[in-house]
N, C-alpha and C. Protein backbone atom coordinates (compact mmCIF):
# COMPACT_ATOMS: atom_id res chain seq x y z
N UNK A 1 -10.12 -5.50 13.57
CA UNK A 1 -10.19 -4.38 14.48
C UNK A 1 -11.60 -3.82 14.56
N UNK A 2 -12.25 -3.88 13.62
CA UNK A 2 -13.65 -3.51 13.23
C UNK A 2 -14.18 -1.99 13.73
N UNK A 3 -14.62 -1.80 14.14
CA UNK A 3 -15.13 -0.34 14.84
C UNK A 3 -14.37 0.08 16.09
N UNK A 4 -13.67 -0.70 16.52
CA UNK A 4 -13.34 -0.30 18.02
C UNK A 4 -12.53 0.67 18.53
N UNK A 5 -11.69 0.90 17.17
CA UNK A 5 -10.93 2.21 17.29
C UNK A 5 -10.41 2.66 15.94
N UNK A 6 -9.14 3.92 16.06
CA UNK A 6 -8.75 3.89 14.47
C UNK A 6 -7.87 3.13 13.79
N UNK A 7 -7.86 2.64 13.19
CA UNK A 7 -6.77 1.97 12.04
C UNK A 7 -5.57 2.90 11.64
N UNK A 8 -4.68 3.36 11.88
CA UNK A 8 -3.36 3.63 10.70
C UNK A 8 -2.91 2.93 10.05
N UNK A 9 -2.57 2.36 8.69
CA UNK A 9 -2.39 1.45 7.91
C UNK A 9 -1.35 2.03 7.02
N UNK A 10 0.14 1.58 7.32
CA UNK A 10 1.06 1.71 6.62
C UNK A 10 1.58 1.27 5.56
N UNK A 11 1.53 2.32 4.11
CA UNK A 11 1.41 2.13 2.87
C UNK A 11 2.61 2.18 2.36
N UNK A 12 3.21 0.75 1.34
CA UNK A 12 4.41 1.25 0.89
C UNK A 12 4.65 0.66 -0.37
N UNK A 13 4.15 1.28 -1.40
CA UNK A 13 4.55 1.26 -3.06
C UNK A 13 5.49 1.20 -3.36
N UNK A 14 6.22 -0.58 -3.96
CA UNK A 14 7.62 0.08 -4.11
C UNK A 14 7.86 -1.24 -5.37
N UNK A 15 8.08 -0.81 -6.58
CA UNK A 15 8.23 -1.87 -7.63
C UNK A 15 9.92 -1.94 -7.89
N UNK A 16 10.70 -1.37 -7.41
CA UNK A 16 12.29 -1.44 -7.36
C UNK A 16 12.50 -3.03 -7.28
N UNK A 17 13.74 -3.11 -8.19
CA UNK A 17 13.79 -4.79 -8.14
C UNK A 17 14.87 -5.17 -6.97
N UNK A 18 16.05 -4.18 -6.21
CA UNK A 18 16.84 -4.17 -5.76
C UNK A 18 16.60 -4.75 -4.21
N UNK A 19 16.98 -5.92 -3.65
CA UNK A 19 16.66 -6.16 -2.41
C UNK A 19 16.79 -5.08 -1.23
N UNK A 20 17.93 -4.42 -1.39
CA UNK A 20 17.90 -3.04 -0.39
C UNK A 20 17.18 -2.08 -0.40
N UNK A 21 16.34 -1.96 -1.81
CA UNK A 21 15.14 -1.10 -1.55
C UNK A 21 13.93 -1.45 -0.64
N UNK A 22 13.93 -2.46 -1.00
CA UNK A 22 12.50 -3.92 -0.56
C UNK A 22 12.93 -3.93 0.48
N UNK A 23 13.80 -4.45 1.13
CA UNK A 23 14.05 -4.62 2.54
C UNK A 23 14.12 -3.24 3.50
N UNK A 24 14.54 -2.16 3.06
CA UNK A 24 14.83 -0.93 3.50
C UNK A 24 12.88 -0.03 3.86
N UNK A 25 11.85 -0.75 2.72
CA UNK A 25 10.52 -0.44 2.61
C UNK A 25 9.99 -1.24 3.89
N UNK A 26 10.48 -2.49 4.20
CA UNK A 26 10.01 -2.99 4.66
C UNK A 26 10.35 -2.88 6.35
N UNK A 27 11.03 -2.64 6.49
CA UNK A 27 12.04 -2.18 7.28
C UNK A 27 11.58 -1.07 8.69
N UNK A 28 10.90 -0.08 7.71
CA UNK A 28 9.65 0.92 7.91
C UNK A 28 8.73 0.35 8.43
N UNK A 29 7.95 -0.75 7.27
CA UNK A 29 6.62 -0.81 7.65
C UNK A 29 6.48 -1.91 9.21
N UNK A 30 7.35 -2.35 9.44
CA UNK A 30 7.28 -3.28 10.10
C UNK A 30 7.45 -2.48 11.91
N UNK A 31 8.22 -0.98 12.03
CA UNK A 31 8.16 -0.72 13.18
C UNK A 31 7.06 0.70 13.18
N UNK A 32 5.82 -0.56 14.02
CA UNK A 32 4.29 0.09 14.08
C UNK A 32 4.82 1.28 15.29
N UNK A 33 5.45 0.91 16.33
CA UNK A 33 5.43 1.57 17.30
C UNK A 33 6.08 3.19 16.85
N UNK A 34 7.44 2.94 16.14
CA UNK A 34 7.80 4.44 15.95
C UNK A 34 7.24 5.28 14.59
N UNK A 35 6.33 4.38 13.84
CA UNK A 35 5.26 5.46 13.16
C UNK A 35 3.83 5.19 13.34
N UNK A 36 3.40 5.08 14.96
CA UNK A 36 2.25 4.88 14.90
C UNK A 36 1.32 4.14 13.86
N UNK A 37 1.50 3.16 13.78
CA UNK A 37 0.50 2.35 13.01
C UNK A 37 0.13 1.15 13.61
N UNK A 38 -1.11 0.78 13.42
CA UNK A 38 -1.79 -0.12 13.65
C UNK A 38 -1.53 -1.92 12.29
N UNK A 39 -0.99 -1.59 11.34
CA UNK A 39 -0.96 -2.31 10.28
C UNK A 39 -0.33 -1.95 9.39
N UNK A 40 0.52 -2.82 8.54
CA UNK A 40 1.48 -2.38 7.59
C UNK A 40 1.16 -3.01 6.20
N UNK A 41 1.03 -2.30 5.04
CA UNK A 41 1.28 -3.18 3.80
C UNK A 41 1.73 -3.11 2.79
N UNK A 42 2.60 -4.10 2.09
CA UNK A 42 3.57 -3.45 1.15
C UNK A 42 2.39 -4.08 -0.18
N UNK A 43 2.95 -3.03 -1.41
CA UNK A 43 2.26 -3.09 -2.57
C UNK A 43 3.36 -3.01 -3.43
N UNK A 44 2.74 -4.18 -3.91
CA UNK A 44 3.94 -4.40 -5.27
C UNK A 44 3.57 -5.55 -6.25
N UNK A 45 3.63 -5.30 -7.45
CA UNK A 45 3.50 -6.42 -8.38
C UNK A 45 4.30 -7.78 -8.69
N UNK A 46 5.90 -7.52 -7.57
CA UNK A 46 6.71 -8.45 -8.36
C UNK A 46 6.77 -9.22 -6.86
N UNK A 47 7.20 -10.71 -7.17
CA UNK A 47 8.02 -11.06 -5.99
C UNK A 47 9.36 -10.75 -5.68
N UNK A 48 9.30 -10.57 -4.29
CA UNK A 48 10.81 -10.28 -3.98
C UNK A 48 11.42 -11.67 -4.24
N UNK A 49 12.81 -11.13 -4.72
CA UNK A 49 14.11 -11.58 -5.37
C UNK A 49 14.50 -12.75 -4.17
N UNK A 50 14.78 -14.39 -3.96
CA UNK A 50 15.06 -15.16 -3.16
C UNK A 50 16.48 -14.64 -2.50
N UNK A 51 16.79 -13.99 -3.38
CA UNK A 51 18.37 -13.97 -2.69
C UNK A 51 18.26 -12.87 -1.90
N UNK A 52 17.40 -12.01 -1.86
CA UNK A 52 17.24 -10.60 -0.79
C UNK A 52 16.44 -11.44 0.24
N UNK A 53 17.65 -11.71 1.36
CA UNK A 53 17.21 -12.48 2.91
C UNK A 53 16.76 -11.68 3.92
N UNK A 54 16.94 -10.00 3.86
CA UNK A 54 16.78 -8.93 4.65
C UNK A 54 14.78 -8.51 4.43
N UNK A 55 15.01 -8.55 2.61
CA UNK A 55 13.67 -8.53 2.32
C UNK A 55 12.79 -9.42 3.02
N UNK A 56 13.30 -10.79 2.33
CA UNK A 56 12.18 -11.97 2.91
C UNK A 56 11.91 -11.90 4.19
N UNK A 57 13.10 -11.98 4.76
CA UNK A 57 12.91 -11.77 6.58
C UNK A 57 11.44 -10.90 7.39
N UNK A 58 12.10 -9.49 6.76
CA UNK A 58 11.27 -8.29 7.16
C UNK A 58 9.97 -8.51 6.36
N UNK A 59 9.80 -9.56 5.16
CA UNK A 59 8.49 -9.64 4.83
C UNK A 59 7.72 -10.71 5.81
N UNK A 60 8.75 -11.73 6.25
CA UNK A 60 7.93 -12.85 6.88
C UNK A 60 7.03 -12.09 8.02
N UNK A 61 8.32 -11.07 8.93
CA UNK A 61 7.89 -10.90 10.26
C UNK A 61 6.26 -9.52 9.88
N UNK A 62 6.42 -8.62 8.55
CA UNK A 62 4.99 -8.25 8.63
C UNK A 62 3.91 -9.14 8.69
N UNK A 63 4.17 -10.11 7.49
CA UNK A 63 2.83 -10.63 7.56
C UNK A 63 2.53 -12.04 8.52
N UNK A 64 3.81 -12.74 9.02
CA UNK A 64 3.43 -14.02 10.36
C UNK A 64 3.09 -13.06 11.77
N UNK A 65 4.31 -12.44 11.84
CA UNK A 65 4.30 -11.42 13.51
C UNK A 65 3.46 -10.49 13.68
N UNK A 66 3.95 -9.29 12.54
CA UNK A 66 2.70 -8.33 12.49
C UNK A 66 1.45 -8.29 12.26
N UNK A 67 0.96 -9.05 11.87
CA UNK A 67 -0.12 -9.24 10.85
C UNK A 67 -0.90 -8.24 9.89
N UNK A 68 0.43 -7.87 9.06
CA UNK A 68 0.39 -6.94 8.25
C UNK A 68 -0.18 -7.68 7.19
N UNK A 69 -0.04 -7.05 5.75
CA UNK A 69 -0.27 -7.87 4.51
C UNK A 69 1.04 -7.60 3.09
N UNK A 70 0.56 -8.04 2.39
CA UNK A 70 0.73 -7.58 1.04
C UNK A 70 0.01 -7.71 -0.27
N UNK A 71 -0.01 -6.43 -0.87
CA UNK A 71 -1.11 -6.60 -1.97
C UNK A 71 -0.99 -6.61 -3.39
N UNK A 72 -1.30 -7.00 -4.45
CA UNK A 72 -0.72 -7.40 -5.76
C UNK A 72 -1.07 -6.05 -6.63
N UNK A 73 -0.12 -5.00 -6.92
CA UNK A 73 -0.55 -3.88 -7.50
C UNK A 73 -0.74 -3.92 -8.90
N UNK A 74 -2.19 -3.64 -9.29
CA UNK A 74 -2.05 -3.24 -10.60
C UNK A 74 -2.81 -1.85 -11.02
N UNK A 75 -1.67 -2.16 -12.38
CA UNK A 75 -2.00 -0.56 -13.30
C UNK A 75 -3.88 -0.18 -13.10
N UNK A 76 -4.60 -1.24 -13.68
CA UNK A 76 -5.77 -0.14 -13.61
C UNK A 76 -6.42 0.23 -12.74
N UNK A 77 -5.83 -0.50 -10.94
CA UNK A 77 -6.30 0.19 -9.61
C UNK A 77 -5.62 1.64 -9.53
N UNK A 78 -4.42 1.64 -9.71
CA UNK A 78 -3.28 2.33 -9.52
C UNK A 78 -3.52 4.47 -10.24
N UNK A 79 -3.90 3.85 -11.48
CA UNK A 79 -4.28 4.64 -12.68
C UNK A 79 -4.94 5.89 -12.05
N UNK A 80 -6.20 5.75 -11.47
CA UNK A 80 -7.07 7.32 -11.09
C UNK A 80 -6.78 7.49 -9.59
N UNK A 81 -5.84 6.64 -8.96
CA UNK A 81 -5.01 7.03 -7.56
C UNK A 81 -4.43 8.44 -7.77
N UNK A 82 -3.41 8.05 -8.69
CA UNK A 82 -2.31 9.04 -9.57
C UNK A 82 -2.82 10.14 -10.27
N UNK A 83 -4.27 9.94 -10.88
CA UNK A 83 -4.53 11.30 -11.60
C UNK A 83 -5.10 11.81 -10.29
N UNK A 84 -5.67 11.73 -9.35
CA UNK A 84 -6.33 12.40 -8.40
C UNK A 84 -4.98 12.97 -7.45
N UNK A 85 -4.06 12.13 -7.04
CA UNK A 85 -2.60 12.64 -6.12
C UNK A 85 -2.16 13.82 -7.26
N UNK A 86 -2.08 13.78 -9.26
CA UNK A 86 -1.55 14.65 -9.75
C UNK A 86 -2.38 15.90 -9.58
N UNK A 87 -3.67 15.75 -9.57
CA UNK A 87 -4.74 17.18 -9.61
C UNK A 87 -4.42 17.81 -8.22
N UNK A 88 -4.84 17.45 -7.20
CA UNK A 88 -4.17 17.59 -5.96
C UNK A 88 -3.26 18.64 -5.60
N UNK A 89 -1.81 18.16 -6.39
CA UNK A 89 -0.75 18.73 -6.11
C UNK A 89 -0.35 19.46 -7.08
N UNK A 90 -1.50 19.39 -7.98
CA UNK A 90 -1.32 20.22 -9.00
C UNK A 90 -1.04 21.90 -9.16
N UNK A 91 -0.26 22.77 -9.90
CA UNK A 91 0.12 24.31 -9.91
C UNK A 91 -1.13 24.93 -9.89
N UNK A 92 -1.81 24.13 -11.27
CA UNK A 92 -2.88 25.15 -11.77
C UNK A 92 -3.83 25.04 -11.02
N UNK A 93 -4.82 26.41 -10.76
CA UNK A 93 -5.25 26.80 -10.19
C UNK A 93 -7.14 26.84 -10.38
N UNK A 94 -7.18 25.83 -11.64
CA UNK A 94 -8.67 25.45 -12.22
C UNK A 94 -9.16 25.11 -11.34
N UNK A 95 -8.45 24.10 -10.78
CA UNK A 95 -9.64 23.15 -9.89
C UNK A 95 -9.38 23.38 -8.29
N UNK A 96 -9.48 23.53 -7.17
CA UNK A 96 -9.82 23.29 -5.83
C UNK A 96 -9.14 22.10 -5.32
N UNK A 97 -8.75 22.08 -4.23
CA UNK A 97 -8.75 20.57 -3.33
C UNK A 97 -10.38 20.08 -3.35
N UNK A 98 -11.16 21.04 -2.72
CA UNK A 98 -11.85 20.25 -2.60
C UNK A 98 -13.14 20.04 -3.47
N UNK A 99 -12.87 20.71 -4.64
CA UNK A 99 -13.62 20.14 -6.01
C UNK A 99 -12.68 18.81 -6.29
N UNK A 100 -12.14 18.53 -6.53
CA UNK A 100 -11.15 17.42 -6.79
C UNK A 100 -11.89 16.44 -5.75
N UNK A 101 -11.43 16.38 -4.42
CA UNK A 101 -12.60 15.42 -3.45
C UNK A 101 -13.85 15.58 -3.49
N UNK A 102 -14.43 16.66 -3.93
CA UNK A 102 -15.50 16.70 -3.83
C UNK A 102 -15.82 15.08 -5.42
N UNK A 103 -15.51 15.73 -6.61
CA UNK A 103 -15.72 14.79 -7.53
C UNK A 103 -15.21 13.43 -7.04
N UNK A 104 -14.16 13.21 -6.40
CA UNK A 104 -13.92 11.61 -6.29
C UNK A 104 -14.95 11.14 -5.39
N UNK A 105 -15.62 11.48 -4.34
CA UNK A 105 -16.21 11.20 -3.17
C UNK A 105 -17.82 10.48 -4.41
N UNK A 106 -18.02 11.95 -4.91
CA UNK A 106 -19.29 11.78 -6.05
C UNK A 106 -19.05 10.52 -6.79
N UNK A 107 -17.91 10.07 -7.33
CA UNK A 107 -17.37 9.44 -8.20
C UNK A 107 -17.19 7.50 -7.44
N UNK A 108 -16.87 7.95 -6.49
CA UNK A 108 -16.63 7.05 -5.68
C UNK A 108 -15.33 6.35 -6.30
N UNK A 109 -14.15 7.18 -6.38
CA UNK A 109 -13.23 7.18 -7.15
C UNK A 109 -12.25 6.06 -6.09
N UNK A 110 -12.25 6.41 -4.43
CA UNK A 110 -11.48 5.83 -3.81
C UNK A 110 -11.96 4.69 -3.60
N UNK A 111 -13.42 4.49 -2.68
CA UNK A 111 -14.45 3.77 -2.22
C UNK A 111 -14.45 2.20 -3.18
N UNK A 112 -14.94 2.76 -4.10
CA UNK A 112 -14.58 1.45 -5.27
C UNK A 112 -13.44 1.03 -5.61
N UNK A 113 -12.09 1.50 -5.57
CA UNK A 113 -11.42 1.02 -6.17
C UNK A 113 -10.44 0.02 -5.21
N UNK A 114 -10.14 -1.52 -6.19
CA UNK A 114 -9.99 -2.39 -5.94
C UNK A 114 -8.66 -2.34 -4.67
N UNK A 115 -7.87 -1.66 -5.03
CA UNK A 115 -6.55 -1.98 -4.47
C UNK A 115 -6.76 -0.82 -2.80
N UNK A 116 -7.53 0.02 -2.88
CA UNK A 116 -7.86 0.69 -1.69
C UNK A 116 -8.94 -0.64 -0.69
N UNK A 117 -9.33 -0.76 -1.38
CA UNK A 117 -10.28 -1.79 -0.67
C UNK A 117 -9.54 -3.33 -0.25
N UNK A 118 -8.37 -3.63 -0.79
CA UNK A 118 -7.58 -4.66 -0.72
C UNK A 118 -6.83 -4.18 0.46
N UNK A 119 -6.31 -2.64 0.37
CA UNK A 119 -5.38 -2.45 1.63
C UNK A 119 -6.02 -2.38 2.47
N UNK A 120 -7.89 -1.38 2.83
CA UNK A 120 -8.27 -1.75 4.63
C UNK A 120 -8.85 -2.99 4.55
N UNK A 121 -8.82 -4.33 3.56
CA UNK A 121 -9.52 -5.21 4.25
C UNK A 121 -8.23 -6.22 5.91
N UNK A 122 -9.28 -6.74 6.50
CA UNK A 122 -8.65 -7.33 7.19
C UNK A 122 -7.42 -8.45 6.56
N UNK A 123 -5.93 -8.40 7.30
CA UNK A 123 -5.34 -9.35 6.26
C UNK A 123 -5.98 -10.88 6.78
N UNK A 124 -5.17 -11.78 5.76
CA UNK A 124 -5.33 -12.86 5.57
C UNK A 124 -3.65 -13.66 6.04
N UNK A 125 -2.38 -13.03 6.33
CA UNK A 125 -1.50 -13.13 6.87
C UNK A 125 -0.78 -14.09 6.05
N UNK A 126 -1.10 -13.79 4.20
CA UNK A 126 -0.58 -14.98 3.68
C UNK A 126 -0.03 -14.15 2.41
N UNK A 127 0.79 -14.57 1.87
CA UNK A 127 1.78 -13.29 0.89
C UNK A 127 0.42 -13.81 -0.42
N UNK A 128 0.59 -13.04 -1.18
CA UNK A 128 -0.34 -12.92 -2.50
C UNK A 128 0.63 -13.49 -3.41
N UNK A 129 -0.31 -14.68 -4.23
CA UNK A 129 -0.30 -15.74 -5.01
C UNK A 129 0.03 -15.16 -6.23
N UNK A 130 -0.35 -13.99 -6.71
CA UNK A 130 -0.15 -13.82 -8.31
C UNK A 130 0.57 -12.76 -8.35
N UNK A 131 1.78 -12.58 -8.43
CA UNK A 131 2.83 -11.88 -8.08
C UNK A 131 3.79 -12.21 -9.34
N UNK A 132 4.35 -11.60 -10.03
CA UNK A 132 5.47 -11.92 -11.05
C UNK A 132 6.82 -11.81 -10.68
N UNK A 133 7.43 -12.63 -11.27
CA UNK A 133 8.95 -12.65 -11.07
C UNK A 133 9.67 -11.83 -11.10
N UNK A 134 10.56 -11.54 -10.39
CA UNK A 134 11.40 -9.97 -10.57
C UNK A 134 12.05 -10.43 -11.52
């Protein structure tokens, strides 16, 4: 898409081993039109389960039809996502929103990290190789 306009890129974290979760995630990501998105991608560490046909299905048609992706999640991308979403939404009243962005921006907390940079790259329309068994 490169510069030509904006990207929405539909994000969906979901390590549930249950095919009706997976398929139900996917389900979502796959209709761009009724949540405005430009691209869909599911994140998850495991492969979906052969016998979830709803899953596989709705995975084929993101990443052959849509040309969505999927990306191989791990803990130490994952890790300062979560402490920054916990500060955020956090009660206490120490820190700011935007001391919090302000430090990640400084930090280059998002910018660098692997699995943000995995979801806007352009896909490759091919499911990810190192994926573990449910």
């Amino acid at each position: 898409m490169g510069n030509q306009g904006k990207v929405k890129i539909g994000v969906d974290v979901i390590q549930q081993s249950g095919g009706s979760y997976v398929g139900a995630a996917l389900k979502r990501l796959i209709e761009y039109k009724k949540f405005d998105l430009t691209r869909g991608c599911l994140v998850r560490s495991k492969k979906i389960s052969p016998s979830a046909k709803v899953a596989k299905d709705n995975l084929k048609i993101l990443l052959q039809q849509k040309g969505g992706k999927q990306v191989k999640l791990q803990t130490q991308d994952i890790k300062p996502l979560l402490a920054i979403y916990f500060l955020v939404h956090s009660e206490d009243d120490k820190l700011t929103k935007a001391e919090v962005f302000d430090f990640m921006k400084q930090q280059k907390l998002a910018i660098d990290n692997q699995l943000i940079r995995e979801i806007i790259s352009e896909p490759s329309s091919q499911n990810s190789n190192n994926l573990t068994d449910d």
